[in-house]
C-alpha atoms as a PDB file:
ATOM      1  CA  UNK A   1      37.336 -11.200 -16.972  1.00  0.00           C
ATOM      2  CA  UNK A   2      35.496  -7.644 -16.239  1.00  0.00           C
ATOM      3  CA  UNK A   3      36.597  -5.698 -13.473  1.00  0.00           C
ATOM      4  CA  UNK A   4      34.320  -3.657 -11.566  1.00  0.00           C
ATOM      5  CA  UNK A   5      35.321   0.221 -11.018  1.00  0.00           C
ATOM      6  CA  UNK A   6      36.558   1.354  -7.693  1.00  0.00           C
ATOM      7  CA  UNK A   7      33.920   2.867  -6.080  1.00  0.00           C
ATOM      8  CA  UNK A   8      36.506   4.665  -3.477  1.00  0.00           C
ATOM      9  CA  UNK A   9      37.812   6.143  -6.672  1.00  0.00           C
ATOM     10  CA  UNK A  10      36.831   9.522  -7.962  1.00  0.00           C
ATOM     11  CA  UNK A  11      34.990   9.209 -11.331  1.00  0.00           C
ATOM     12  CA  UNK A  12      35.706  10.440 -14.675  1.00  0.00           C
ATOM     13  CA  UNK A  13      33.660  12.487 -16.329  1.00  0.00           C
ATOM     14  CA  UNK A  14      32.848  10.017 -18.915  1.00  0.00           C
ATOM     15  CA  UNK A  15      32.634   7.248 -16.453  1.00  0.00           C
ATOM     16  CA  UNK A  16      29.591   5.613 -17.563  1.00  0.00           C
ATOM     17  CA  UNK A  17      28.906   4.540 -13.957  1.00  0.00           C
ATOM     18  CA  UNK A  18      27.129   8.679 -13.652  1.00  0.00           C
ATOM     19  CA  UNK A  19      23.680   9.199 -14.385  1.00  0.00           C
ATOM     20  CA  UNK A  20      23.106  10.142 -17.789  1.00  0.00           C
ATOM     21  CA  UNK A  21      22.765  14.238 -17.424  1.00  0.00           C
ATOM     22  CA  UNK A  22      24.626  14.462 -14.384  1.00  0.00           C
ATOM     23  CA  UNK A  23      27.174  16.617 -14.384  1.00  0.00           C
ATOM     24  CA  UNK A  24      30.718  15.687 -15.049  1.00  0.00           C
ATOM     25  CA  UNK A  25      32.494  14.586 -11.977  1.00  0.00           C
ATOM     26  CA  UNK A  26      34.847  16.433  -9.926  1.00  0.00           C
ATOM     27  CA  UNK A  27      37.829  15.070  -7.759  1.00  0.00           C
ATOM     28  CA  UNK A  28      36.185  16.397  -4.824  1.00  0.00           C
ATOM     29  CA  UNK A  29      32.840  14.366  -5.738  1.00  0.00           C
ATOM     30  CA  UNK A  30      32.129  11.211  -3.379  1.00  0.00           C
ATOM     31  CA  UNK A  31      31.682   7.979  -5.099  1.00  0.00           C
ATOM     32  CA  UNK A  32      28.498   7.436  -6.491  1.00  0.00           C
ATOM     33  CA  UNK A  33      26.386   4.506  -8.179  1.00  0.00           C
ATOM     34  CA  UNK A  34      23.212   4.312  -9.535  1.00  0.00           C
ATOM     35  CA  UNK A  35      20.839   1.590  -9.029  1.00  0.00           C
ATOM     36  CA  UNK A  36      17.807   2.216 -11.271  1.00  0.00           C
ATOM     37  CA  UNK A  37      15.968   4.731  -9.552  1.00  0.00           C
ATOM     38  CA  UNK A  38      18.233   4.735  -6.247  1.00  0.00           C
ATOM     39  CA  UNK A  39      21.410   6.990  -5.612  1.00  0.00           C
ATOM     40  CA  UNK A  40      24.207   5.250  -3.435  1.00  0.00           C
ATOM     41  CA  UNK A  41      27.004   7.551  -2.421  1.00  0.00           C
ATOM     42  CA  UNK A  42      30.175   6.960  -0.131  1.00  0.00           C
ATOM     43  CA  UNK A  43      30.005   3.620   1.784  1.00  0.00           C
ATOM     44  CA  UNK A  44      26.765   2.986   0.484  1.00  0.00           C
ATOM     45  CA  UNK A  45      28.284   2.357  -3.113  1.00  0.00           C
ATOM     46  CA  UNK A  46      28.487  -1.773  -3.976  1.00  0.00           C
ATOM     47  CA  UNK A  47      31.328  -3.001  -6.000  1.00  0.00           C
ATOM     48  CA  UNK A  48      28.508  -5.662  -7.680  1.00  0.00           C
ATOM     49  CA  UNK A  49      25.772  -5.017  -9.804  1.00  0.00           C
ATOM     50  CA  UNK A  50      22.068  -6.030  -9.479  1.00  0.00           C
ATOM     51  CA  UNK A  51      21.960  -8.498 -12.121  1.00  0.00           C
ATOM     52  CA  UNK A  52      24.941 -10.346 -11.147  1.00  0.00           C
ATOM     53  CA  UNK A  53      23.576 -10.430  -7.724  1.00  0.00           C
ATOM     54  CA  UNK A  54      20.701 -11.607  -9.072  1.00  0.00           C
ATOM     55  CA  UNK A  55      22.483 -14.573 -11.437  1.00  0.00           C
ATOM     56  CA  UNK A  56      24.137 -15.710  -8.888  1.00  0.00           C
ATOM     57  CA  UNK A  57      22.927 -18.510  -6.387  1.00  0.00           C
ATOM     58  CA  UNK A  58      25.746 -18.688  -4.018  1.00  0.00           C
ATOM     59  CA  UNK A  59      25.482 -17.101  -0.627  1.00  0.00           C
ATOM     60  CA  UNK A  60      22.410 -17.053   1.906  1.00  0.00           C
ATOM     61  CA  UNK A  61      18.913 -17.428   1.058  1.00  0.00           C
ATOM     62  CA  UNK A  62      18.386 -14.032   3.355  1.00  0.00           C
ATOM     63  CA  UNK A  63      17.272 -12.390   0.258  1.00  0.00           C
ATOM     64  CA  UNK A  64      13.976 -13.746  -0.012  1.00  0.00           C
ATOM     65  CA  UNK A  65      12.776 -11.778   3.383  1.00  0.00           C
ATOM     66  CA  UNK A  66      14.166  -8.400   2.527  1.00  0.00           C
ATOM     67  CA  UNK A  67      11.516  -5.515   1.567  1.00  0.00           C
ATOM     68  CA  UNK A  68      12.028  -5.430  -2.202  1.00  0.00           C
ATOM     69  CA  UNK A  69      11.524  -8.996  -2.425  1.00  0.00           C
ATOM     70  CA  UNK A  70       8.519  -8.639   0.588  1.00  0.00           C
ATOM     71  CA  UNK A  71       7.234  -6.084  -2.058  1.00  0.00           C
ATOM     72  CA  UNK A  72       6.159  -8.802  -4.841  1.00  0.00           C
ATOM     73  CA  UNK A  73       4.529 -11.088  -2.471  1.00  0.00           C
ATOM     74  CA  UNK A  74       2.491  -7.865  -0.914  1.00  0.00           C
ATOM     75  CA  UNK A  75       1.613  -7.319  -5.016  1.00  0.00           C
ATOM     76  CA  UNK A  76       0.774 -10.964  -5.413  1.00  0.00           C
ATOM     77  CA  UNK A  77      -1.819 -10.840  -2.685  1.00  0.00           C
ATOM     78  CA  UNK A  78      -3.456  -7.887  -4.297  1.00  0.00           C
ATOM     79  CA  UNK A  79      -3.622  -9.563  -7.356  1.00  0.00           C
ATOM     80  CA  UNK A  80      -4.603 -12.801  -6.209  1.00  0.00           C
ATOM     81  CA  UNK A  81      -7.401 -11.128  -4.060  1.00  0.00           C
ATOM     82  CA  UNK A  82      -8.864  -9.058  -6.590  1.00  0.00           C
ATOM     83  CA  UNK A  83      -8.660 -11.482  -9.534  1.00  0.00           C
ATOM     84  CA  UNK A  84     -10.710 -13.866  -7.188  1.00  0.00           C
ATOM     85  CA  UNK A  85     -13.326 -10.852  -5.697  1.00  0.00           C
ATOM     86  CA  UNK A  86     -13.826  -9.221  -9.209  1.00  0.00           C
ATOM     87  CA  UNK A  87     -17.095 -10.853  -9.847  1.00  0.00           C
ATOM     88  CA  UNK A  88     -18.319 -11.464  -6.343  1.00  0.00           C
ATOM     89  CA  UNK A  89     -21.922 -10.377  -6.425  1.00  0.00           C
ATOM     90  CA  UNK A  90     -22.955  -7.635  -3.885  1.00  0.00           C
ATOM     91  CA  UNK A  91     -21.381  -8.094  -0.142  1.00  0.00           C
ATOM     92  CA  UNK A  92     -21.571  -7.851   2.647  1.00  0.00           C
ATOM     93  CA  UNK A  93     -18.707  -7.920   5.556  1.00  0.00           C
ATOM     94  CA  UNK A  94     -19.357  -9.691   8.586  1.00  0.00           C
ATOM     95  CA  UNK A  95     -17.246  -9.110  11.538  1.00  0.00           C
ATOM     96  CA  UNK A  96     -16.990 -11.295  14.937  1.00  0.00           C
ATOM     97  CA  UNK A  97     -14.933 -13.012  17.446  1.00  0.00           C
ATOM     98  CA  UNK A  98     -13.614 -16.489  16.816  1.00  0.00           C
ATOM     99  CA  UNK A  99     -13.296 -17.022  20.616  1.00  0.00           C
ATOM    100  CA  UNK A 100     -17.526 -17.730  20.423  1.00  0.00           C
ATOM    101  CA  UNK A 101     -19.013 -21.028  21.010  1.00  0.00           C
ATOM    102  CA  UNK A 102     -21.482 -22.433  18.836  1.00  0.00           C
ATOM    103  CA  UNK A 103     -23.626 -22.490  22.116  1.00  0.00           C
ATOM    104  CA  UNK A 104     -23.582 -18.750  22.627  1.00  0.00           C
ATOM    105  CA  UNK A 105     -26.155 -16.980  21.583  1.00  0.00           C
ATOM    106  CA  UNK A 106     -24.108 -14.470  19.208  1.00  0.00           C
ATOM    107  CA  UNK A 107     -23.081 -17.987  17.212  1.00  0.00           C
ATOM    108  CA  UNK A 108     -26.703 -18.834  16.680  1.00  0.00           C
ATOM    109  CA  UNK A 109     -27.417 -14.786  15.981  1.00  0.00           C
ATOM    110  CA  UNK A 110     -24.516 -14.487  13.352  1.00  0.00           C
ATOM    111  CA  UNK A 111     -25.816 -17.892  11.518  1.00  0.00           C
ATOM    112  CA  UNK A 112     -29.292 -16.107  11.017  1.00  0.00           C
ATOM    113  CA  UNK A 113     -27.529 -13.082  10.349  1.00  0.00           C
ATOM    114  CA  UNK A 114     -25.499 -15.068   7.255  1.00  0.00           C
ATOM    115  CA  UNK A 115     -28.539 -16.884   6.348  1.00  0.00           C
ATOM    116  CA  UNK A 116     -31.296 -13.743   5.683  1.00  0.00           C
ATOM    117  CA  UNK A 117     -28.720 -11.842   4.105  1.00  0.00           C
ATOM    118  CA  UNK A 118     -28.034 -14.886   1.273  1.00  0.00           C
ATOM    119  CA  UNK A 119     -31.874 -14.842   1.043  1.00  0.00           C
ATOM    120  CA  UNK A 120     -31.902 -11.372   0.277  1.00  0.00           C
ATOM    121  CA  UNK A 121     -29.164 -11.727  -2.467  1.00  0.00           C
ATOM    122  CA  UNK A 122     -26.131 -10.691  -0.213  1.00  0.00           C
ATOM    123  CA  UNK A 123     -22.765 -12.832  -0.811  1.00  0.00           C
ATOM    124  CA  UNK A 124     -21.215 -12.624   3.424  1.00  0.00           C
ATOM    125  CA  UNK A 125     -17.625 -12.323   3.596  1.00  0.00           C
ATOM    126  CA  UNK A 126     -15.845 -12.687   6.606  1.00  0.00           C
ATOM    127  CA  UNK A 127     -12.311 -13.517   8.293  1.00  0.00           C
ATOM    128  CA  UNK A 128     -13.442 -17.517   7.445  1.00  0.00           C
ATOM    129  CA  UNK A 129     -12.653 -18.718  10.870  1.00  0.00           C
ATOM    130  CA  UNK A 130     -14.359 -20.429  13.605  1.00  0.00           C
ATOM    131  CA  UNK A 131     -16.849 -18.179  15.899  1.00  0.00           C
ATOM    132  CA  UNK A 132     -18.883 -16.000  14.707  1.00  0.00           C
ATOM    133  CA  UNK A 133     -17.299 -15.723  11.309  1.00  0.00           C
ATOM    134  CA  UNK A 134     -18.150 -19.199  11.041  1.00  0.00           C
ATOM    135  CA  UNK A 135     -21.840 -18.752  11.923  1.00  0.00           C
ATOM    136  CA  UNK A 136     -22.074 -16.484   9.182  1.00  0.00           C
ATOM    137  CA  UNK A 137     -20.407 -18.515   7.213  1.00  0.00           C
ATOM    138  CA  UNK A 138     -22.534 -21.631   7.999  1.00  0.00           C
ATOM    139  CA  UNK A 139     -26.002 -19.680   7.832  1.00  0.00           C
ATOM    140  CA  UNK A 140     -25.030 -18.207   4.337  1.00  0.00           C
ATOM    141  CA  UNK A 141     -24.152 -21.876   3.127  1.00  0.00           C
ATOM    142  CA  UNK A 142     -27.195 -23.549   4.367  1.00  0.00           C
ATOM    143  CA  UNK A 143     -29.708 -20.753   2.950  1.00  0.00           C
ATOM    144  CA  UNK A 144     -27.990 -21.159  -0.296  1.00  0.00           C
ATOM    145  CA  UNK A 145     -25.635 -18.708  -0.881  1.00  0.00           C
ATOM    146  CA  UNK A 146     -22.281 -17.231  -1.283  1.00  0.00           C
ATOM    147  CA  UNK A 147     -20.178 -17.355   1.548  1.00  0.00           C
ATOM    148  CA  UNK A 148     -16.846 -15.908   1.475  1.00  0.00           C
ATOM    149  CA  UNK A 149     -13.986 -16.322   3.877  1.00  0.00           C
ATOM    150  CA  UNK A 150     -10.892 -14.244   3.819  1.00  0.00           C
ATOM    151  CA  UNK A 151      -7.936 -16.148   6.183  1.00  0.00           C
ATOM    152  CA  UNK A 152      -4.738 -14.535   7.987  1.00  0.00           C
ATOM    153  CA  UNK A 153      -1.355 -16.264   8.735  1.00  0.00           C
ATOM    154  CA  UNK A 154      -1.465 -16.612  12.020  1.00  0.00           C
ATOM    155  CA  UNK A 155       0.945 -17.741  15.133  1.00  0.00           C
ATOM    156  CA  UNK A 156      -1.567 -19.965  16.235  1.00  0.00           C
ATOM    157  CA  UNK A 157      -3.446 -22.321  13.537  1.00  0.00           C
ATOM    158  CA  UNK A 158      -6.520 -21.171  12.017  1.00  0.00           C
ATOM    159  CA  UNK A 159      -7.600 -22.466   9.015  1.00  0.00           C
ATOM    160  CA  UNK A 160     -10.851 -21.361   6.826  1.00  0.00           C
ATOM    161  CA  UNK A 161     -13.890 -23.227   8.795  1.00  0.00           C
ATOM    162  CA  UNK A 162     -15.559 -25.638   6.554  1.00  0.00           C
ATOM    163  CA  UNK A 163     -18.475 -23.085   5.469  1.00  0.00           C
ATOM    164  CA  UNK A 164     -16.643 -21.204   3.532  1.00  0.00           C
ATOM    165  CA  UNK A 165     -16.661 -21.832  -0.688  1.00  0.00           C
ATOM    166  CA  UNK A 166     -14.637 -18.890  -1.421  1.00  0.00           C
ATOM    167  CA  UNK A 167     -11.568 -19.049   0.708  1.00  0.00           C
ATOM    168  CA  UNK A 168      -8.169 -16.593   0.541  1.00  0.00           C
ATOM    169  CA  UNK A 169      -5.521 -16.795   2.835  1.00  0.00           C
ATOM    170  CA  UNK A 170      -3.559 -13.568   3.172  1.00  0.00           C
ATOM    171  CA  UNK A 171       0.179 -13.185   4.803  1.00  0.00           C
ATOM    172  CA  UNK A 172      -0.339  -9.363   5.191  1.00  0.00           C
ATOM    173  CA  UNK A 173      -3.803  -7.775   7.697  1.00  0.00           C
ATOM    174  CA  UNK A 174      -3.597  -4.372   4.944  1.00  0.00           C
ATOM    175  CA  UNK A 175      -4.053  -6.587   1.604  1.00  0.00           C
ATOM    176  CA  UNK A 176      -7.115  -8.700   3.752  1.00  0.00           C
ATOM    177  CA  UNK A 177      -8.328  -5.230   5.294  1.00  0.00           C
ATOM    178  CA  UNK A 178      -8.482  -3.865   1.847  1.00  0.00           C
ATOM    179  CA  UNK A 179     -10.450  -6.703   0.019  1.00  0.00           C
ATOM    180  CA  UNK A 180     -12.951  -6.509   3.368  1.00  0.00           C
ATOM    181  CA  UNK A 181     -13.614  -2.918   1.714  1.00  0.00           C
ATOM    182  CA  UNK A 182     -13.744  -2.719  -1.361  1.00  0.00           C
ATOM    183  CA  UNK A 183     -15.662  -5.796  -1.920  1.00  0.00           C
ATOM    184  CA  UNK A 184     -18.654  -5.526   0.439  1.00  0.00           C
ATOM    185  CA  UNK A 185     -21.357  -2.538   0.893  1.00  0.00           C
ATOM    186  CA  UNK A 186     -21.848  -2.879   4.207  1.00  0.00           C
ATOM    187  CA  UNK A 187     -20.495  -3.652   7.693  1.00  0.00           C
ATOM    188  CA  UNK A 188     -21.885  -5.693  10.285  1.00  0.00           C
ATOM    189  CA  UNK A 189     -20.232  -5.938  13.663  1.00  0.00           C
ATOM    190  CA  UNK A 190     -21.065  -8.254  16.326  1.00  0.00           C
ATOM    191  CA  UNK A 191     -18.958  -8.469  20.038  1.00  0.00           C
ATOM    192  CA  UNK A 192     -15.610  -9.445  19.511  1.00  0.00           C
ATOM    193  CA  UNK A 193     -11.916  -8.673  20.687  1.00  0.00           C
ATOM    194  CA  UNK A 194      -9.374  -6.327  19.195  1.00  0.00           C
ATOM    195  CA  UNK A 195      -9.604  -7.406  15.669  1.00  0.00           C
ATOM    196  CA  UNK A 196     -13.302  -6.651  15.384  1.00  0.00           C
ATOM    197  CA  UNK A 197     -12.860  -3.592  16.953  1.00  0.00           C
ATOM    198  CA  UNK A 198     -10.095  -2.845  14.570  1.00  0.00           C
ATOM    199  CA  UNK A 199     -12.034  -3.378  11.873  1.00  0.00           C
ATOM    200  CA  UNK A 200     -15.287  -1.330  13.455  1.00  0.00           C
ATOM    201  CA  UNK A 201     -13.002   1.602  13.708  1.00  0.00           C
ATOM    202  CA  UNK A 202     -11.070   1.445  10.307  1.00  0.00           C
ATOM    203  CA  UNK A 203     -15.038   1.279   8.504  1.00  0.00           C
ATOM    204  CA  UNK A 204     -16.214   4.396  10.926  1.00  0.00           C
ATOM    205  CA  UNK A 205     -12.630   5.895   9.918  1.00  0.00           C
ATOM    206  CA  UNK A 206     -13.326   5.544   5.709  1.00  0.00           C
ATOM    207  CA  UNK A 207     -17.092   6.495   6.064  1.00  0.00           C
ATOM    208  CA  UNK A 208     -16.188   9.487   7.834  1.00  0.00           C
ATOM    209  CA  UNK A 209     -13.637  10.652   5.586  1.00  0.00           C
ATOM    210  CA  UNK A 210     -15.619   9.979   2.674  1.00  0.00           C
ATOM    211  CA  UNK A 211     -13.072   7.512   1.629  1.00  0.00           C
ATOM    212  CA  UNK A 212     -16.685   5.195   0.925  1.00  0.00           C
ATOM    213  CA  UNK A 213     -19.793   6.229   0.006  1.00  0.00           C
ATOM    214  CA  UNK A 214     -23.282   5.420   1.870  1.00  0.00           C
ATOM    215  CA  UNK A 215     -21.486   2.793   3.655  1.00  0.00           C
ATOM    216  CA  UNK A 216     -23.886   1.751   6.734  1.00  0.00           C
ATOM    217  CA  UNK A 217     -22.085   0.145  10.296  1.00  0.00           C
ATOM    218  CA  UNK A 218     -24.472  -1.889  11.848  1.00  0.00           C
ATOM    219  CA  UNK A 219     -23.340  -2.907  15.120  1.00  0.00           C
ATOM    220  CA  UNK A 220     -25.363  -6.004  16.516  1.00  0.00           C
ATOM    221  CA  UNK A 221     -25.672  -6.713  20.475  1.00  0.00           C
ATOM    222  CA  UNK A 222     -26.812  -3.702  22.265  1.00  0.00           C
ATOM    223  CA  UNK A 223     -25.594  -4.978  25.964  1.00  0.00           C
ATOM    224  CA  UNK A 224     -21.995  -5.296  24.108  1.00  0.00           C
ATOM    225  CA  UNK A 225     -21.567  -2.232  22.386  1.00  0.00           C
ATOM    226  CA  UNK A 226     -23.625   0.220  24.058  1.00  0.00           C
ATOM    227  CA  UNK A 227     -20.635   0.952  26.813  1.00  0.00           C
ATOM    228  CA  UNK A 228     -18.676   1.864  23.862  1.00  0.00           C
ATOM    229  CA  UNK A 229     -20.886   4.136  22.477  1.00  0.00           C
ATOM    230  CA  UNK A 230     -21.447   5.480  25.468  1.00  0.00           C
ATOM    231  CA  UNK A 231     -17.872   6.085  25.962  1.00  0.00           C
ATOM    232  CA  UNK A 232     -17.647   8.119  22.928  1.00  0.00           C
ATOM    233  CA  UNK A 233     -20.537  10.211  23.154  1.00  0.00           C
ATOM    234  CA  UNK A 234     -19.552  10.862  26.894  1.00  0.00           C
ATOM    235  CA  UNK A 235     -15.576  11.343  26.582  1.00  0.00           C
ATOM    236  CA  UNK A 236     -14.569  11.454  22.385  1.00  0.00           C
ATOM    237  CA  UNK A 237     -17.831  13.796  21.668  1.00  0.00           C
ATOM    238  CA  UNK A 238     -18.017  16.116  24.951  1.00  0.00           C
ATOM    239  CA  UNK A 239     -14.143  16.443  24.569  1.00  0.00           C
ATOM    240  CA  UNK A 240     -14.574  17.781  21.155  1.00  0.00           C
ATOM    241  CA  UNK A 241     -12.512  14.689  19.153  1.00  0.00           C
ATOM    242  CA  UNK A 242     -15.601  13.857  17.323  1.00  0.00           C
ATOM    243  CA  UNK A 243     -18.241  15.853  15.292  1.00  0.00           C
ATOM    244  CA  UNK A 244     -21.627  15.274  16.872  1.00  0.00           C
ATOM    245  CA  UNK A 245     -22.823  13.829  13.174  1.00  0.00           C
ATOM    246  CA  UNK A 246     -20.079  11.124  13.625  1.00  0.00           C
ATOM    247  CA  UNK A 247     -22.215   8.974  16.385  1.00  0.00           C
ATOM    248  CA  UNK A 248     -24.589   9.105  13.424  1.00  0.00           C
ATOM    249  CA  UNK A 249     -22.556   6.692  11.336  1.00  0.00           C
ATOM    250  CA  UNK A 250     -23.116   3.544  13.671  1.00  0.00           C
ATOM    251  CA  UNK A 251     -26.839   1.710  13.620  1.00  0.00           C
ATOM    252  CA  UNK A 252     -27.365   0.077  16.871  1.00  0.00           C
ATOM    253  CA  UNK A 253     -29.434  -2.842  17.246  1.00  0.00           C
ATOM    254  CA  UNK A 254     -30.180  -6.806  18.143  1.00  0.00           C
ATOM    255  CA  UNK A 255     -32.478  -6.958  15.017  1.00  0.00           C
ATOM    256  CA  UNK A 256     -31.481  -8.919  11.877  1.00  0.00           C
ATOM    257  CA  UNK A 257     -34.479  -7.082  10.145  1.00  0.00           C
ATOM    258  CA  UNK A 258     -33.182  -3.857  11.327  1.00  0.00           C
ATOM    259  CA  UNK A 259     -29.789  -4.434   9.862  1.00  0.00           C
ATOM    260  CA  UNK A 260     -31.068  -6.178   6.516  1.00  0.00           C
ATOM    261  CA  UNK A 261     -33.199  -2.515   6.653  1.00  0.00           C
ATOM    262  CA  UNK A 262     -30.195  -0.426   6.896  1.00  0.00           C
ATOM    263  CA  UNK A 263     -28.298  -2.092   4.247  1.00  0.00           C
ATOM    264  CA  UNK A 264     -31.247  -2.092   1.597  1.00  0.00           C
ATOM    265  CA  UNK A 265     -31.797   1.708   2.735  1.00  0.00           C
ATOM    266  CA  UNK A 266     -28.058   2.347   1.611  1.00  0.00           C
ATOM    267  CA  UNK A 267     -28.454   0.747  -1.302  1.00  0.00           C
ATOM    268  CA  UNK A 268     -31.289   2.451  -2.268  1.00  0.00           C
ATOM    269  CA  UNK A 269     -29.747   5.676  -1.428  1.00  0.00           C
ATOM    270  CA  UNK A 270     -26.047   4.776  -3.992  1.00  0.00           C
ATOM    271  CA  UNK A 271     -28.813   3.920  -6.700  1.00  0.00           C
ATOM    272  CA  UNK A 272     -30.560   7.696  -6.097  1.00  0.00           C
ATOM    273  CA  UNK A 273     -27.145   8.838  -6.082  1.00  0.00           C
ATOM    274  CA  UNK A 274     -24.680   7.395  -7.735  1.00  0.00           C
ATOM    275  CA  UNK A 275     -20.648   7.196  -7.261  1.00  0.00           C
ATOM    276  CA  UNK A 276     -19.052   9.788  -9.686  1.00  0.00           C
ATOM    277  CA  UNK A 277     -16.418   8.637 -12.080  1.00  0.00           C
ATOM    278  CA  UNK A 278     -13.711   6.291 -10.853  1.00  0.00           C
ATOM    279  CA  UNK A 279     -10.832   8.008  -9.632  1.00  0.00           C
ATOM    280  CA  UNK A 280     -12.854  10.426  -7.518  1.00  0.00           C
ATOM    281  CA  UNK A 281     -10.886  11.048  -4.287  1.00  0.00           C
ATOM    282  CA  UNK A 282     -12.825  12.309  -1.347  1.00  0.00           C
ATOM    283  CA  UNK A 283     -16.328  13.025  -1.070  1.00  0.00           C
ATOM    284  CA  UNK A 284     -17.901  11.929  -4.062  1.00  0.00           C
ATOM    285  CA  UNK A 285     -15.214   9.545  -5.371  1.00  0.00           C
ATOM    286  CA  UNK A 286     -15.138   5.964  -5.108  1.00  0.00           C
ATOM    287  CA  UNK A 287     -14.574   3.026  -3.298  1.00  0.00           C
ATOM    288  CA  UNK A 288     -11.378   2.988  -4.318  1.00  0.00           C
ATOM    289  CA  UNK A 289     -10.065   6.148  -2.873  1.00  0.00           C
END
């Protein structure tokens, strides 16, 4: 049977529990154990290794929340999200409450919203539940074209409304948040609670970084939003937070044609100029940044 060393015991110097290349140990040394690319000193030090922790299934099933393990399902959603994006013709992310009734007027706006943009060769992804998101969803469908819904774990049940024919439910907002990105060439807002106005913010946040490039915001419902803007020209701008070209990055209007306008201007505008190489980081990179 093996024994495992002592970890309260000072090491040899050709214990082969040191690092290769570190230097030969000294009796005043504290115990010390690697674990691949992790140092464990003093208490720290575990009298097991990995792999027989690994091997062995006695003992809790804790081990499947801790980080290292959260780590591969955070990587699986990646994966999973881009393997199934990857070919998604050009995008464009919709953004909405799911609070709004399919008699309110933003529900019948966001289905025409869903269904010019599939006429004008636009997939429309979007959160893929009920609302707004599922006006899109539903106008996009019925004109004949791509609609994409991207789902959250959730408290409360929400499942993907019954529009969507692309559907990806995510455990983790960053993964979703990314594949809302780097998917779509556009943003379009409508009123909403803190999630859309998460997502408004994180957009203005890239575009004004440069993190994207020619990346319009079109926010649609000029009663809702114009407070806010107001707000930040009259407290954010005058108290110097913002740049006045910042207010510049956010298209205003109640107008589907305006926003389908915007888009196809920014499109025109990455064909005139396109993305350098991938890998650029900053102003001129990519999407990817």
């Amino acid at each position: 049977m093996t024994s495992h060393p002592d970890p309260s015991r000072p090491e040899r110097p050709d214990d082969p529990r040191r690092a290769i290349g570190s230097p030969p140990a000294t009796p005043g040394d504290p115990p010390e154990q690697q674990r691949g690319p992790v140092t464990l000193r003093r208490q720290q030090v575990q009298s097991s290794t990995t792999d027989e922790r690994l091997l062995d299934h006695r003992g809790p099933s804790d081990w499947v929340h801790t980080d290292p393990w959260r780590v591969l399902r955070i990587q699986s959603e990646f994966v999973e999200g881009f393997g199934q994006l990857s070919e998604l013709p050009r995008a464009v992310s919709v953004f909405g409450s799911a609070r709004t009734s399919r008699q309110a007027p933003e529900y019948a706006l966001g289905r025409e919203l869903g269904g010019r943009l599939a006429e004008a060769g636009w997939a429309v992804i979007t959160g893929g539940g009920p609302g707004v998101m599922e006006a899109v969803n539903r106008g996009a469908s019925e004109a004949g074209g791509l609609s994409v819904g991207l789902g959250i774990e959730l408290p409360f049940e929400q499942s993907l409304n019954e529009w969507v024919d692309v559907g990806i439910n995510f455990r983790y907002f960053f993964a979703r948040k990314t594949m809302f990105v780097k998917y779509a060439q556009a943003f379009v807002i409508l009123p909403g609670g803190f999630g859309t106005m998460d997502e408004l913010f994180e957009a203005l946040t890239l575009v004004q970084t440069h993190k994207v490039n020619e990346f319009p915001v079109v926010l649609m419902g000029t009663r809702y939003w114009s407070g806010l803007l107001d707000w930040l020209r009259d407290s954010m701008l005058a108290d110097g937070y913002l740049s006045a070209g910042d207010l510049d990055l956010v298209h205003l209007t109640d107008s589907v044609d305006e926003a389908l306008d915007v888009i196809a201007r920014a499109e025109a505008g990455r064909s005139e100029h396109p993305p350098a190489a991938p890998g650029g980081d900053g102003p001129g990179g990519d999407r990817d940044g």
